[in-house]
Protein backbone atom coordinates (compact mmCIF):
# COMPACT_ATOMS: atom_id res chain seq x y z
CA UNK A 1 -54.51 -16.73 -38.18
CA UNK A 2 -51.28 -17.57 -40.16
CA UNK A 3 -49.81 -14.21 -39.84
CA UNK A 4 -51.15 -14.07 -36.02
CA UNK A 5 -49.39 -17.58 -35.47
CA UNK A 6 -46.11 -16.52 -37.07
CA UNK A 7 -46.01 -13.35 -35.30
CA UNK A 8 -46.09 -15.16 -31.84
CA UNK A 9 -43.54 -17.94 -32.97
CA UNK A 10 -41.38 -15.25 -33.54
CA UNK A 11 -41.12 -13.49 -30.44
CA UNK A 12 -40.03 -16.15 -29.15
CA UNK A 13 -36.59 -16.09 -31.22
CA UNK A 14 -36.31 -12.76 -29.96
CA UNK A 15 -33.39 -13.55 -27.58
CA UNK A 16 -34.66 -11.52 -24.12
CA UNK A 17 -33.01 -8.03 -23.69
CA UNK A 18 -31.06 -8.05 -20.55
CA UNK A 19 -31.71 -4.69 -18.23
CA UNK A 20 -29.53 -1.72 -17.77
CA UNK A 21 -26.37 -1.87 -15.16
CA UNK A 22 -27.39 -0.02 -11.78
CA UNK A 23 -24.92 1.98 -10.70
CA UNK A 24 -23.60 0.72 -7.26
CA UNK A 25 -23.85 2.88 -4.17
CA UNK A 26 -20.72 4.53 -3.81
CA UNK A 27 -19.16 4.09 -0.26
CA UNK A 28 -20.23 6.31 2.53
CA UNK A 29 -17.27 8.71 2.62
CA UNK A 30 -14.45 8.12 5.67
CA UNK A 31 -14.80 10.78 8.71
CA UNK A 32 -12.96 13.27 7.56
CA UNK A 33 -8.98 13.89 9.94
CA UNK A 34 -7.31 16.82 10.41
CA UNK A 35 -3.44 16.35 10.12
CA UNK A 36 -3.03 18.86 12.32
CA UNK A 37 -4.60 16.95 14.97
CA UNK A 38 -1.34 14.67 15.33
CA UNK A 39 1.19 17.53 15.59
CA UNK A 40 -0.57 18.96 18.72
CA UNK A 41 1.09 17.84 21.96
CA UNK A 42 0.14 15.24 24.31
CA UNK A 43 -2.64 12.86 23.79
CA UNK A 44 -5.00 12.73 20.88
CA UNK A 45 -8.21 10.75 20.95
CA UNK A 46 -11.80 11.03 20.23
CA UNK A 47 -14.11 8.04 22.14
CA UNK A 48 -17.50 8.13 22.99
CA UNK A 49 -19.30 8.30 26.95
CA UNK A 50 -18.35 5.08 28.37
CA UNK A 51 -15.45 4.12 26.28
CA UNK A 52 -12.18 3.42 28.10
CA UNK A 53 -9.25 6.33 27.33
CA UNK A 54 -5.88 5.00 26.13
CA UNK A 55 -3.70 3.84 29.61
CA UNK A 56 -1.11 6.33 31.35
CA UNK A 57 1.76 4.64 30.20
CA UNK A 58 5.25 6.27 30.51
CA UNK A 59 6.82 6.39 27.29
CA UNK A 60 7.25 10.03 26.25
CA UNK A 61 5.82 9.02 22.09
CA UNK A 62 3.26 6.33 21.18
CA UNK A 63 0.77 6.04 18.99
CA UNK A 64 -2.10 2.96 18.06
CA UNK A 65 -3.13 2.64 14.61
CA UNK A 66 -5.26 -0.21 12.55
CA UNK A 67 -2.76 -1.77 9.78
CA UNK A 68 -5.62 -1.99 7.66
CA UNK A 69 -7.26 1.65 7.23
CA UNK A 70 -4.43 3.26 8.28
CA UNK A 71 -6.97 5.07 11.14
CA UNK A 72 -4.88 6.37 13.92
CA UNK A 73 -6.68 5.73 16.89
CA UNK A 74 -4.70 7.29 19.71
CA UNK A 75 -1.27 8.94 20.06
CA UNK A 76 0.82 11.04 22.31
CA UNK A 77 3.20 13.57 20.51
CA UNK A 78 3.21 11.42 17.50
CA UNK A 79 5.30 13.71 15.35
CA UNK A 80 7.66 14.37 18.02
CA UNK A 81 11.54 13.44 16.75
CA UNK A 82 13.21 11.12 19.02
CA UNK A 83 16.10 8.97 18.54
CA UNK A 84 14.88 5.58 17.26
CA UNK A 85 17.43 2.68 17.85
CA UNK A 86 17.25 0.04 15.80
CA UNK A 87 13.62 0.20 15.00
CA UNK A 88 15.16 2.72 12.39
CA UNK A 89 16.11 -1.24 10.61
CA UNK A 90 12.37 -1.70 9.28
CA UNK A 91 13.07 1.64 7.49
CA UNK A 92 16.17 -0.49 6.03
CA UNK A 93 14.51 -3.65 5.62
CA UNK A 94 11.99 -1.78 3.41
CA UNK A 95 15.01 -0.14 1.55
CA UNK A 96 17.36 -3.12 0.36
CA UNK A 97 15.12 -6.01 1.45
CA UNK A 98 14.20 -7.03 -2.81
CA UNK A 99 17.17 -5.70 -3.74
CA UNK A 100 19.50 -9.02 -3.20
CA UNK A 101 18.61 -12.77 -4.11
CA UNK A 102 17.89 -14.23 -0.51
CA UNK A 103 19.55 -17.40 -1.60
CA UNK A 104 22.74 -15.70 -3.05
CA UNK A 105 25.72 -16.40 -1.12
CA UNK A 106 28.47 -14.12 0.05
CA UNK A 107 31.31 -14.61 2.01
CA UNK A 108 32.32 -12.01 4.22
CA UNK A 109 35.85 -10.27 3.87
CA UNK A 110 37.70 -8.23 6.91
CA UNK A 111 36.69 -4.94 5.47
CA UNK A 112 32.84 -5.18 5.69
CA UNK A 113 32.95 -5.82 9.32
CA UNK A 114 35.21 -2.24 9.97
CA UNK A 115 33.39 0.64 11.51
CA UNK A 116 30.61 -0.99 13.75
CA UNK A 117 29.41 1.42 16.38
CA UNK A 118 30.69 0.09 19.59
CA UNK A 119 28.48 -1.85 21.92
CA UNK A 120 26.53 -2.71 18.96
CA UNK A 121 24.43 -5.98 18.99
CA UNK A 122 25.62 -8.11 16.57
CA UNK A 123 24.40 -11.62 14.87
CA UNK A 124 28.13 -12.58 15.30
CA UNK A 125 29.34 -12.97 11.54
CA UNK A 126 32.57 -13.81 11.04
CA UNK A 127 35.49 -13.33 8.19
CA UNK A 128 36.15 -15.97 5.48
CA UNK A 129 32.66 -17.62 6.37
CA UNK A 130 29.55 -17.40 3.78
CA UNK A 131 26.41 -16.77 4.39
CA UNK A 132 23.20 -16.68 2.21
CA UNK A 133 21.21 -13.34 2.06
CA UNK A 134 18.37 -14.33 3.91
CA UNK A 135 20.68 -15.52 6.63
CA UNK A 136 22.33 -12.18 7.25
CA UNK A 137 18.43 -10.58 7.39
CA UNK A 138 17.55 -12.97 10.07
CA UNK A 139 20.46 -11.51 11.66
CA UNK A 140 18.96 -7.85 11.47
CA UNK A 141 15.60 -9.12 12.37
CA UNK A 142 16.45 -11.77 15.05
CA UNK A 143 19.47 -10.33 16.46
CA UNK A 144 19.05 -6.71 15.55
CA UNK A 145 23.12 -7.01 14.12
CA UNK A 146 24.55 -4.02 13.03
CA UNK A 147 27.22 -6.18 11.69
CA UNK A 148 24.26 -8.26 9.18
CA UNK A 149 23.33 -4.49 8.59
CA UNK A 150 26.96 -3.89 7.46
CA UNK A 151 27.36 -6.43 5.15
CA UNK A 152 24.00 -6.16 3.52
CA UNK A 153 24.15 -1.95 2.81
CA UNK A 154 27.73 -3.12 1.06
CA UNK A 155 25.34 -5.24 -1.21
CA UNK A 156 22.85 -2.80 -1.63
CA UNK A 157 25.88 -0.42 -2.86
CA UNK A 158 27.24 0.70 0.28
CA UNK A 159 27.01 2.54 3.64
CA UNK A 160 26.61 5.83 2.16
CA UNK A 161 24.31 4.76 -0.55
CA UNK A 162 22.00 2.87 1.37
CA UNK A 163 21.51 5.91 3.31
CA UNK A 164 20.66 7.89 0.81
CA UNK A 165 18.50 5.32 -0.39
CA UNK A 166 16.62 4.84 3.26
CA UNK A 167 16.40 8.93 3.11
CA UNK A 168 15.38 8.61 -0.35
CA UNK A 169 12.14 6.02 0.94
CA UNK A 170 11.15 7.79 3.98
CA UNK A 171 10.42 10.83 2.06
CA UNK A 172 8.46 9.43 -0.72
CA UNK A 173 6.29 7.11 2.30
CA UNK A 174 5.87 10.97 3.33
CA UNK A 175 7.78 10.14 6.44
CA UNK A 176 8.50 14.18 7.23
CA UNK A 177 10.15 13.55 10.62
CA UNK A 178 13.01 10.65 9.40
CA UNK A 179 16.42 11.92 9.43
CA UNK A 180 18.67 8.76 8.01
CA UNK A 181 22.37 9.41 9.35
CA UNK A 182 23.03 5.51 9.75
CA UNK A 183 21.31 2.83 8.47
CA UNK A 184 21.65 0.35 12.01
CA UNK A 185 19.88 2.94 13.72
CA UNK A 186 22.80 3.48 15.41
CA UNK A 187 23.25 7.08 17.92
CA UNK A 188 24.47 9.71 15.17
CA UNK A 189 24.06 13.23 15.49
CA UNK A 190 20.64 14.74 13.75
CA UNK A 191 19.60 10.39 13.30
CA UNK A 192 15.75 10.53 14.36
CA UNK A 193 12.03 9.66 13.54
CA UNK A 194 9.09 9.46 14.92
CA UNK A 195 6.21 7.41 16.46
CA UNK A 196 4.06 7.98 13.38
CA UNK A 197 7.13 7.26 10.68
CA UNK A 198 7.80 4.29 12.52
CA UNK A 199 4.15 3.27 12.77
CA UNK A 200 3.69 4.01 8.71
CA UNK A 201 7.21 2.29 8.05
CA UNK A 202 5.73 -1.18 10.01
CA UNK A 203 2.52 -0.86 8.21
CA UNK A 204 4.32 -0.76 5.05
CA UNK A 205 6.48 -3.55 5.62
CA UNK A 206 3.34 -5.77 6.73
CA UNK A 207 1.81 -6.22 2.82
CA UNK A 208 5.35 -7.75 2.14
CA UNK A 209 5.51 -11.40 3.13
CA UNK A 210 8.78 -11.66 3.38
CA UNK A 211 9.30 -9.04 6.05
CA UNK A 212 6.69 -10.51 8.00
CA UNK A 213 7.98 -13.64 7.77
CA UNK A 214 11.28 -12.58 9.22
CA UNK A 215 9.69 -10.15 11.62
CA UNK A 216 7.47 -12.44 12.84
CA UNK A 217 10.49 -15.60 13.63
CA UNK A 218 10.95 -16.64 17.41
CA UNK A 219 14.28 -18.70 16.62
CA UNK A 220 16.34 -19.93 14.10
CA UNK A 221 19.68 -21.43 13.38
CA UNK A 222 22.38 -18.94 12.03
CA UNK A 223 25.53 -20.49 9.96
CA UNK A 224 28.86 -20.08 12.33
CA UNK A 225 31.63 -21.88 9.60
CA UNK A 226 30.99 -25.86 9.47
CA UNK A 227 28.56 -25.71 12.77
CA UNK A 228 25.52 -23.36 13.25
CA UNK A 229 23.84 -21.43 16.59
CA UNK A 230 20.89 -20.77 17.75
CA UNK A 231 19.77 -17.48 17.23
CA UNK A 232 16.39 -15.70 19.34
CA UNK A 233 14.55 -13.21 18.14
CA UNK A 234 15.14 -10.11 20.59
CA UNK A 235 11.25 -8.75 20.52
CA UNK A 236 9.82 -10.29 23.66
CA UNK A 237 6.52 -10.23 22.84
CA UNK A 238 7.19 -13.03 19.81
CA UNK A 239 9.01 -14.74 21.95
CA UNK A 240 7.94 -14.77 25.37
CA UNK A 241 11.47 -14.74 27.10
CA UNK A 242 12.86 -13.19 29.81
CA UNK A 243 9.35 -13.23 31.66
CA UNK A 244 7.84 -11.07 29.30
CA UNK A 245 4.55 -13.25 28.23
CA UNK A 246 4.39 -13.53 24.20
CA UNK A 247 1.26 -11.87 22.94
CA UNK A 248 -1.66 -13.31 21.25
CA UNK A 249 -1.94 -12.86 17.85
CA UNK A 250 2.24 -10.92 17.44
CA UNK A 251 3.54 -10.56 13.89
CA UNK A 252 6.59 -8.53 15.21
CA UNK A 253 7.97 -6.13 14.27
CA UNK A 254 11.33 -4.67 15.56
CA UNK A 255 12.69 -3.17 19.20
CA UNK A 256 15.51 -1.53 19.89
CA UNK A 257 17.50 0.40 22.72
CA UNK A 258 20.49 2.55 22.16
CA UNK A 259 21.87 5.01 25.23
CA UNK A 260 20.81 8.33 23.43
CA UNK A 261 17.12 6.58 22.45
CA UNK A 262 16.14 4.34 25.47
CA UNK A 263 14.15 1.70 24.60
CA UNK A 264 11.69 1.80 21.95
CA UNK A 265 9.45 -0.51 20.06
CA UNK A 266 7.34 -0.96 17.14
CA UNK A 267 5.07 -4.15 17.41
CA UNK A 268 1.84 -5.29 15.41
CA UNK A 269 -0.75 -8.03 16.21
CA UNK A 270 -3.98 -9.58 14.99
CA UNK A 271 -7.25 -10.11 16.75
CA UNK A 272 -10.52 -10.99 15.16
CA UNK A 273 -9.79 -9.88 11.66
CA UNK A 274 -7.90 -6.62 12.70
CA UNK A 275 -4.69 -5.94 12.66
CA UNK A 276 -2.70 -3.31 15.08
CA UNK A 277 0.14 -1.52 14.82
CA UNK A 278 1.43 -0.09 18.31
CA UNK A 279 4.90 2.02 18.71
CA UNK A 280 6.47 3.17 21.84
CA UNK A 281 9.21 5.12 22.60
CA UNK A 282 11.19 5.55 25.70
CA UNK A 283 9.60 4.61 28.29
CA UNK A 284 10.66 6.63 31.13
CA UNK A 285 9.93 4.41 34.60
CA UNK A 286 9.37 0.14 34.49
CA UNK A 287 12.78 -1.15 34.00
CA UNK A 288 14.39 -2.65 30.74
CA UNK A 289 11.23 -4.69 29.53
CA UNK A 290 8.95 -1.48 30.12
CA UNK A 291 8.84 -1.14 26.42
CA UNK A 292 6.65 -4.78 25.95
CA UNK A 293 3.59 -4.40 28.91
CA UNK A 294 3.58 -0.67 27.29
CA UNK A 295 2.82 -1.92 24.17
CA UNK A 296 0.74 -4.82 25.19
CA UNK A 297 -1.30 -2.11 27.17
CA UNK A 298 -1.76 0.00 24.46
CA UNK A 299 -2.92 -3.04 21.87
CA UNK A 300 -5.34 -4.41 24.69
CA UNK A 301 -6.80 -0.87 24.60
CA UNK A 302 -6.80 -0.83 20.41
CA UNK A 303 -8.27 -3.69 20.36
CA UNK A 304 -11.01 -3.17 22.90
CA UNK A 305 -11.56 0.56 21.55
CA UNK A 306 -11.28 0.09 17.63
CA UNK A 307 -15.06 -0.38 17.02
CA UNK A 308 -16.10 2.65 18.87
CA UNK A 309 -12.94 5.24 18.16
CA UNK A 310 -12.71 7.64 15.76
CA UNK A 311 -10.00 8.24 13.97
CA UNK A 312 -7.42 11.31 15.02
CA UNK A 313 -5.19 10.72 11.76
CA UNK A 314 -4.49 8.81 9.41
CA UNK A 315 -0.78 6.28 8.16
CA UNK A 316 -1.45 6.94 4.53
CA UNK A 317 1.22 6.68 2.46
CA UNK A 318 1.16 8.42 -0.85
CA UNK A 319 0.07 4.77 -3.00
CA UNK A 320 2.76 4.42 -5.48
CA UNK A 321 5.33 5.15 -2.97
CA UNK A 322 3.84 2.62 -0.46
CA UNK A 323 3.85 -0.21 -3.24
CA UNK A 324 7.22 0.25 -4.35
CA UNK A 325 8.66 0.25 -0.71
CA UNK A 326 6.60 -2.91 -0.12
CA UNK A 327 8.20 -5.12 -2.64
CA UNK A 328 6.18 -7.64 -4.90
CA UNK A 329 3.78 -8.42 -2.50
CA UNK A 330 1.99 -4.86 -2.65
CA UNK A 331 0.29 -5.62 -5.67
CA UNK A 332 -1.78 -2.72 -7.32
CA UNK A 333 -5.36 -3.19 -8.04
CA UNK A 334 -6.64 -3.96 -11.45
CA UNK A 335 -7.04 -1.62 -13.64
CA UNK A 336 -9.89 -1.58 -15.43
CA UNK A 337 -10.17 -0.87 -19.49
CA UNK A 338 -10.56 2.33 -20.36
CA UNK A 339 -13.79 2.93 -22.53
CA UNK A 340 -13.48 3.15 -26.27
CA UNK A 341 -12.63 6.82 -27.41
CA UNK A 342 -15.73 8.63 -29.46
CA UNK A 343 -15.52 8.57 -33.57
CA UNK A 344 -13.87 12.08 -34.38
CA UNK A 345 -16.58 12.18 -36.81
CA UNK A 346 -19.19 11.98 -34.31
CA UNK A 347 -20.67 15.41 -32.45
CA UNK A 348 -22.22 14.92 -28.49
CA UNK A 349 -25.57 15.28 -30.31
CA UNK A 350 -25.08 11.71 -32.16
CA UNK A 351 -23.51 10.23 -29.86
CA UNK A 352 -26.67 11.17 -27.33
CA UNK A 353 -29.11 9.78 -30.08
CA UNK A 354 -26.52 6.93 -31.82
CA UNK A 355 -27.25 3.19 -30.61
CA UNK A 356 -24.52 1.82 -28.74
CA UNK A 357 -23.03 -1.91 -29.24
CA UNK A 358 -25.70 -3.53 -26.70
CA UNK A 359 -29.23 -5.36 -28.00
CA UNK A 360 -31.40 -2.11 -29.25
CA UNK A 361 -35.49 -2.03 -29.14
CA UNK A 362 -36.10 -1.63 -32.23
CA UNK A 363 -33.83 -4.60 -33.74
CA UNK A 364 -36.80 -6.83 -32.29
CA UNK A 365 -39.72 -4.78 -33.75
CA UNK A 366 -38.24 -5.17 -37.28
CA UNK A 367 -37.91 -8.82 -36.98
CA UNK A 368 -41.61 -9.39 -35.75
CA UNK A 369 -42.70 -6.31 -38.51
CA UNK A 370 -40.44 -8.53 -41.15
CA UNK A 371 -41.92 -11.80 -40.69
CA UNK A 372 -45.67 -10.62 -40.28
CA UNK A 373 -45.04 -8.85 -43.89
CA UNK A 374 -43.64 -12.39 -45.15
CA UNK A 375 -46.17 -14.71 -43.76
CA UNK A 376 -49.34 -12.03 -45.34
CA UNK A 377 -47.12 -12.24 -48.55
CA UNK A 378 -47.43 -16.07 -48.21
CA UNK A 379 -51.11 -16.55 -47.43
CA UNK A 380 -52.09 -14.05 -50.38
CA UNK A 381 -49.72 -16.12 -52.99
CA UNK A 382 -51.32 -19.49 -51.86
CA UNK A 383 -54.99 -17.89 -52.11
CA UNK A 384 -54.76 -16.41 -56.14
CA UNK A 385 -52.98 -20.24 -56.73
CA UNK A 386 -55.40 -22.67 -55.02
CA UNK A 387 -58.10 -24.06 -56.79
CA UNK A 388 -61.50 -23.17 -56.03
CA UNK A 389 -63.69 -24.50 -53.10
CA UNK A 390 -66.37 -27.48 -54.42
């Protein structure tokens, strides 16, 4: 009875063994996308009976994409190398943007304004006046000045620099159609990209908040020496001027319009927990604000299509390339420790047999075995030693 009694007290010391990690389900793999599918010429999409096609619109390159997956879901002549205007400045932004201090000032000398391409838009900046960083990128973003553009590539190390630099980015984002000649996106011979570099450029820009922040601002105030100006953000779906209607859910990103490109357009919005990148690229009938009920057409359609398309390529960036071009913000994912390296001494046979570091079955038995053994040795001690029974 003593050694039965024992026995039970002590299993329950034994501390209870937890069970064995399950393995999760790994993901169900992605549809597998030919690459090839976006170099074929005119429109590329795959939607089931009773889904709505992508509108007719004019431009002569566009493509829809989800920001988040990367999924293309529709383009026309995606790969096809166009001019791009100054939607060639997100390439830019993503260039130099963590490069400078945004709250380092600089005052701007004669020399840095010399060689604008004529009939550029400018933000307006003026000699002997200083400016902080982050005002001279609200100028690129807001205004779209090649002058801001200027004076910022002479921070980042200069005109010729930066554009090796912006070269230097698009080909590690694997950005195959970018050409960098001039880093305002101004008209220069052989300067083009692409309605998918654009589209992987935006995306990449996105993780960063800073260049959403700035990509996403209506208005601000822009320093003009003792006074300041109001300055408007020339993307007309954040703003809603000119009778363009703003968009629901806009977070930018850039426009343009040069002679040689037309207008053009890369713009991104979110809806229900999805987020859309659209570019366009000369339209070719509408008028000057074409560009904007383009795009709006083509994100109504994302938006209304996304659950039900399936993907005809894919905006993936090569992942180290796509974290350093997005600044801090594009923070990796944790790595996880790597597990302890096997004893040299140790062959696969003993490590196959060899208990690990975890709670092992048989500690347990040798308690119980070691206090049954104890409590018999007991009982028989305290029998030879009592005295007998009257």
């Amino acid at each position: 009875m003593i050694v039965s009694s024992l026995a039970a007290a002590a299993l329950f010391l034994i501390p209870a063994v937890p069970p064995l990690p399950v393995e999760p389900v790994p993901p169900r793999p992605s549809p597998a996308v030919d690459a090839s599918v976006l170099h074929r010429s005119g429109t590329q999409v795959r939607v089931p009976p009773g889904t709505a096609r992508p509108p007719g619109v004019s431009a002569r390159s566009w493509l829809v994409a989800d920001a988040g997956s990367g999924a293309v879901l529709a383009a026309r002549d995606a790969h096809k190398r166009l001019r791009p205007a100054s939607t060639l400045k997100v390439l830019f932004a993503l260039t130099a943007l963590h490069g400078l201090s945004p709250d380092r000032p600089h005052t701007v000398s004669r020399h840095e304004l010399v060689g604008i391409g004529e009939g550029s838009s400018l933000v307006g900046l003026k000699e002997e006046v200083t400016y902080r960083v982050a005002d001279l990128w609200r100028g690129v973003f807001l205004s779209s000045g090649n002058d801001a553009v200027r004076v910022l590539a002479g921070l980042n190390g200069g005109w010729q620099a930066t554009t090796r630099e912006m070269q230097a980015t698009a080909d590690a984002l694997g950005a195959r159609d970018t050409h960098v000649v001039s880093p305002d996106g101004y008209d220069e011979p052989g300067q083009v990209s692409s309605a998918y570099d654009l589209a992987l450029f935006a995306r990449v820009g996105l993780r960063d908040p800073d260049f959403a922040r700035y990509c996403a601002t209506p208005y601000a105030k822009f320093p003009g020496g003792g006074w300041s100006y109001g300055i408007r953000n020339t993307n007309r779906l954040v703003t809603g001027d000119d009778g363009v209607a703003r968009y629901p859910g806009i977070l930018g990103v850039k426009n343009g319009y040069t002679s040689g490109a037309g207008h053009t357009l890369i713009a991104a919005a979110r809806r229900n927990g999805r987020t859309l990148v659209v570019t366009v690229m000369n339209p070719r009938r509408g008028g000057a604000y074409a560009v904007y009920e383009e795009a709006r057409q083509l994100l109504d359609w994302g938006f209304a299509a996304a659950p039900r398309a399936r993907p005809v390529g894919s905006l993936q960036a090569p992942p180290k390339a796509a974290a350093t071009a997005a600044g801090p913000a594009a923070s990796p994912a944790p790595v996880r420790a790597a597990p302890a390296p096997a004893r040299p001494s140790a062959t696969p046979q003993a490590r196959a047999t060899a208990p690990d570091d975890g709670p092992h079955v048989l500690l347990p038995l040798t308690f119980v075995s070691s206090a049954c053994i104890a409590a018999a040795t007991l009982w028989w001690v305290r029998r030879r030693t009592a005295p007998p029974l009257e």
